[in-house]
C-alpha atoms as a PDB file:
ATOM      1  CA  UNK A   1      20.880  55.730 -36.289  1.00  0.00           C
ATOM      2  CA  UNK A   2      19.665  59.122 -37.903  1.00  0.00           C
ATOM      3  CA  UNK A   3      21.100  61.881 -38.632  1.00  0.00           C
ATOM      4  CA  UNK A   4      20.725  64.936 -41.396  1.00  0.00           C
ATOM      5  CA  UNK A   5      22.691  64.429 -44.284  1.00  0.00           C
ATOM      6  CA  UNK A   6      23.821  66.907 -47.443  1.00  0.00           C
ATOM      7  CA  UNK A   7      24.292  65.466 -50.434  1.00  0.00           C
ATOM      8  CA  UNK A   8      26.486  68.223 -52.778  1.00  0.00           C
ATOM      9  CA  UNK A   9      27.194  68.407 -56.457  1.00  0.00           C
ATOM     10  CA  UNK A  10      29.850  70.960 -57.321  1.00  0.00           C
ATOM     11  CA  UNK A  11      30.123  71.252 -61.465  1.00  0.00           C
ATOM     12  CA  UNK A  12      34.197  72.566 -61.619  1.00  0.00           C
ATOM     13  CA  UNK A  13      35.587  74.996 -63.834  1.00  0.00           C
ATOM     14  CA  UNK A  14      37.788  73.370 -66.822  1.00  0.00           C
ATOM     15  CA  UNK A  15      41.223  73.397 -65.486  1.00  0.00           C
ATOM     16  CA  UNK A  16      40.561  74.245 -61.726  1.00  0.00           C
ATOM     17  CA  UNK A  17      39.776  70.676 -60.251  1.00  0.00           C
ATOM     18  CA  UNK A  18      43.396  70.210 -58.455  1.00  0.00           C
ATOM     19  CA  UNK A  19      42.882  73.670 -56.878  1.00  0.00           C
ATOM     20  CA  UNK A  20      39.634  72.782 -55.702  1.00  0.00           C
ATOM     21  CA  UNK A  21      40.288  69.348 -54.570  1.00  0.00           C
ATOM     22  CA  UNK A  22      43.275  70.611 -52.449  1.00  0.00           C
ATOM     23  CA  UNK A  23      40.723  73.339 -50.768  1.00  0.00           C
ATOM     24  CA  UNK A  24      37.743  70.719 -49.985  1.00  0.00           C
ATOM     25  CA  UNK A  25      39.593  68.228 -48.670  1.00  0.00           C
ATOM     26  CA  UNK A  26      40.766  70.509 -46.192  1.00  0.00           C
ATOM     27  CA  UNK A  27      37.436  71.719 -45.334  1.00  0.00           C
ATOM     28  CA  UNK A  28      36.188  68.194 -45.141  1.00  0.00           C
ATOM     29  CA  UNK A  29      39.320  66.951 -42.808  1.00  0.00           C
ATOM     30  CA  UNK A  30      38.495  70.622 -40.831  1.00  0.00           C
ATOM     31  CA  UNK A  31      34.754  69.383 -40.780  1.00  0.00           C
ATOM     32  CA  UNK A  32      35.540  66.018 -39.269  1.00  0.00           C
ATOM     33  CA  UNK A  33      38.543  66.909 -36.973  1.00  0.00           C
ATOM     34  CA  UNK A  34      36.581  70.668 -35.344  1.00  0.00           C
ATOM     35  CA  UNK A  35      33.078  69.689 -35.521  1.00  0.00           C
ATOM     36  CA  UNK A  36      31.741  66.810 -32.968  1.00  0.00           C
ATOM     37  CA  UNK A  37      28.091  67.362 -34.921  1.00  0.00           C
ATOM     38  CA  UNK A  38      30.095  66.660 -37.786  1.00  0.00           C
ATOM     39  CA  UNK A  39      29.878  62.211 -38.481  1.00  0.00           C
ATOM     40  CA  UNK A  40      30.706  61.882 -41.572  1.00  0.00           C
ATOM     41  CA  UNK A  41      31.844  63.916 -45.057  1.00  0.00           C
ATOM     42  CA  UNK A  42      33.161  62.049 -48.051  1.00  0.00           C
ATOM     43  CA  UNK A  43      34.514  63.898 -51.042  1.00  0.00           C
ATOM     44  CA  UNK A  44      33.578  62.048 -54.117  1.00  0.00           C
ATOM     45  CA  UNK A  45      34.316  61.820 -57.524  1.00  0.00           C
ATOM     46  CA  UNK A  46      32.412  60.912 -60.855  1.00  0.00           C
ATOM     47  CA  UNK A  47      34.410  58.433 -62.971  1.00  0.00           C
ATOM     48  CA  UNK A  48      32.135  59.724 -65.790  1.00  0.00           C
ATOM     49  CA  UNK A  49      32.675  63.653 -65.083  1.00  0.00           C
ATOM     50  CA  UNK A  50      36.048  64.768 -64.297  1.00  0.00           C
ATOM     51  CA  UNK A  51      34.585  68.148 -63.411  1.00  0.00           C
ATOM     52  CA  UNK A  52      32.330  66.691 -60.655  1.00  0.00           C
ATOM     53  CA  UNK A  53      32.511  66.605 -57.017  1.00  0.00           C
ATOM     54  CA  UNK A  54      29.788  65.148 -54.773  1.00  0.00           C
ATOM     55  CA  UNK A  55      29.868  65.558 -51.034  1.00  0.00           C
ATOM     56  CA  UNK A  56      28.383  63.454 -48.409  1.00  0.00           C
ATOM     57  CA  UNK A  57      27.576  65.090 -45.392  1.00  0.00           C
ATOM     58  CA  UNK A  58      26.037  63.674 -42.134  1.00  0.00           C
ATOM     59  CA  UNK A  59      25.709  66.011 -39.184  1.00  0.00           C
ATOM     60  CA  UNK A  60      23.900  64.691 -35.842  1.00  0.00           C
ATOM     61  CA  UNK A  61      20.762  67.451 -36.859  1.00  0.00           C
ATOM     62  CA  UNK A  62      20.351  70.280 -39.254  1.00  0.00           C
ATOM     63  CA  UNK A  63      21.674  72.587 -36.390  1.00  0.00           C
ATOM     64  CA  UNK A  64      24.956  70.979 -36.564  1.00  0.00           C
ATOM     65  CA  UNK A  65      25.163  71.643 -40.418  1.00  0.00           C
ATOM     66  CA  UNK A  66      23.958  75.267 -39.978  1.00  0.00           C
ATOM     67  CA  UNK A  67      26.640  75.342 -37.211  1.00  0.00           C
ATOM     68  CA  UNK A  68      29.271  74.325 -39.758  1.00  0.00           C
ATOM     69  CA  UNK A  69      28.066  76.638 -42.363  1.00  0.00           C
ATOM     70  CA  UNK A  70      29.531  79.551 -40.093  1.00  0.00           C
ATOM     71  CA  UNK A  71      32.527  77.962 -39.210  1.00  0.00           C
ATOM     72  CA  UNK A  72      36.041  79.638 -40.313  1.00  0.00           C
ATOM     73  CA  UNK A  73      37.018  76.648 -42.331  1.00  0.00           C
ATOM     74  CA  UNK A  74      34.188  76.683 -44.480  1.00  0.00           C
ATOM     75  CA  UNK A  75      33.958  80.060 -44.549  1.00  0.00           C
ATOM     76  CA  UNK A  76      37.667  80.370 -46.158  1.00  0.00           C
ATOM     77  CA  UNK A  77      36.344  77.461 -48.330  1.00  0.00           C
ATOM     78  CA  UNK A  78      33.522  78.962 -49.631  1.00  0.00           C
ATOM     79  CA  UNK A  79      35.472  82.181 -50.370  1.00  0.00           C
ATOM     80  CA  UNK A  80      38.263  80.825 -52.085  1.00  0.00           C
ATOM     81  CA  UNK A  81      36.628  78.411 -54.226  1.00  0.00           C
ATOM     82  CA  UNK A  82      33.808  80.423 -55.357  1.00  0.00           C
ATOM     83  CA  UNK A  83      35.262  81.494 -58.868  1.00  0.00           C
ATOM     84  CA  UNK A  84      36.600  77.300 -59.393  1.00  0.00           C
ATOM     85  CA  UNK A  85      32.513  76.125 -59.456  1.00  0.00           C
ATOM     86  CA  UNK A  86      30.655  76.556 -62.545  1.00  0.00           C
ATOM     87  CA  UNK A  87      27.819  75.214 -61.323  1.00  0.00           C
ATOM     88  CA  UNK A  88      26.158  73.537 -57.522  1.00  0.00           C
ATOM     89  CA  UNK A  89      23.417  71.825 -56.051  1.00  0.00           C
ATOM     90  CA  UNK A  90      22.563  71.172 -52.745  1.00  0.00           C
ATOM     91  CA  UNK A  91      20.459  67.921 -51.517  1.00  0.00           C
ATOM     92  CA  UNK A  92      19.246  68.029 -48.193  1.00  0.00           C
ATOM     93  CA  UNK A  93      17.914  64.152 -46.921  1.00  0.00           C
ATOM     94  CA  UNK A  94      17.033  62.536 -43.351  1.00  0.00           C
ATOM     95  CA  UNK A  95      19.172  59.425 -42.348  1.00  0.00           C
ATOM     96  CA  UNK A  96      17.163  56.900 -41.637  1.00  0.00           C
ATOM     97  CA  UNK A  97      19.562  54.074 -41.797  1.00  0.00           C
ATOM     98  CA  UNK A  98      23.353  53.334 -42.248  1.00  0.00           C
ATOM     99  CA  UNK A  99      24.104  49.576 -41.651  1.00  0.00           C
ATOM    100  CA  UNK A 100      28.035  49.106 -40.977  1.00  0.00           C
ATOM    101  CA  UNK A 101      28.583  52.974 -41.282  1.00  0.00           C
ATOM    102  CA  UNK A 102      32.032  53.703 -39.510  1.00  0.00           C
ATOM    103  CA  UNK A 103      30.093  56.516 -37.218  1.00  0.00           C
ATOM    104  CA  UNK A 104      31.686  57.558 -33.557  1.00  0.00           C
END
């Protein structure tokens, strides 16, 4: 298996994290559902930061993931959540192997 994978850390604004939750879940579900580059995007949180959010992303090549940067979901995404994020940082990694990964 390989792939390109993101790995996302979104630092949220003190009382925004049900907001944002509600608007990246949809872009992830979007991501999954619209995208067939798209294999995989988890939505993660930190027991030990209740303002974090970490994404895992794993698109079939970095084309796919710069093909879902300009799609309308994540466009509305970006746009609407940009004043709930106090702070992000963006990981990109290769795949090189995911044993038992659920991928289609």
């Amino acid at each position: 298996m390989s792939g390109f994978a993101i790995v996302v850390e979104f630092g949220i604004r003190p009382g925004r994290m049900a907001e944002f939750r509600d608007l990246i879940v949809a872009n992830a579900t979007a991501s999954v559902r619209d995208e067939p580059g798209c294999q995989r995007f988890d939505v993660l949180g930190d027991p030990a930061g209740e303002n974090t959010i970490v994404l895992y992303e794993v698109y079939d090549d970095e084309a796919a993931f710069n093909e879902h940067t300009r799609s309308p979901h994540y466009l509305a995404f970006a746009d609407a959540s940009r004043d709930l994020v106090s702070a992000k940082t963006v990981r990109s990694l290769n795949v090189i192997a995911a044993p038992g990964a659920a991928l289609p």
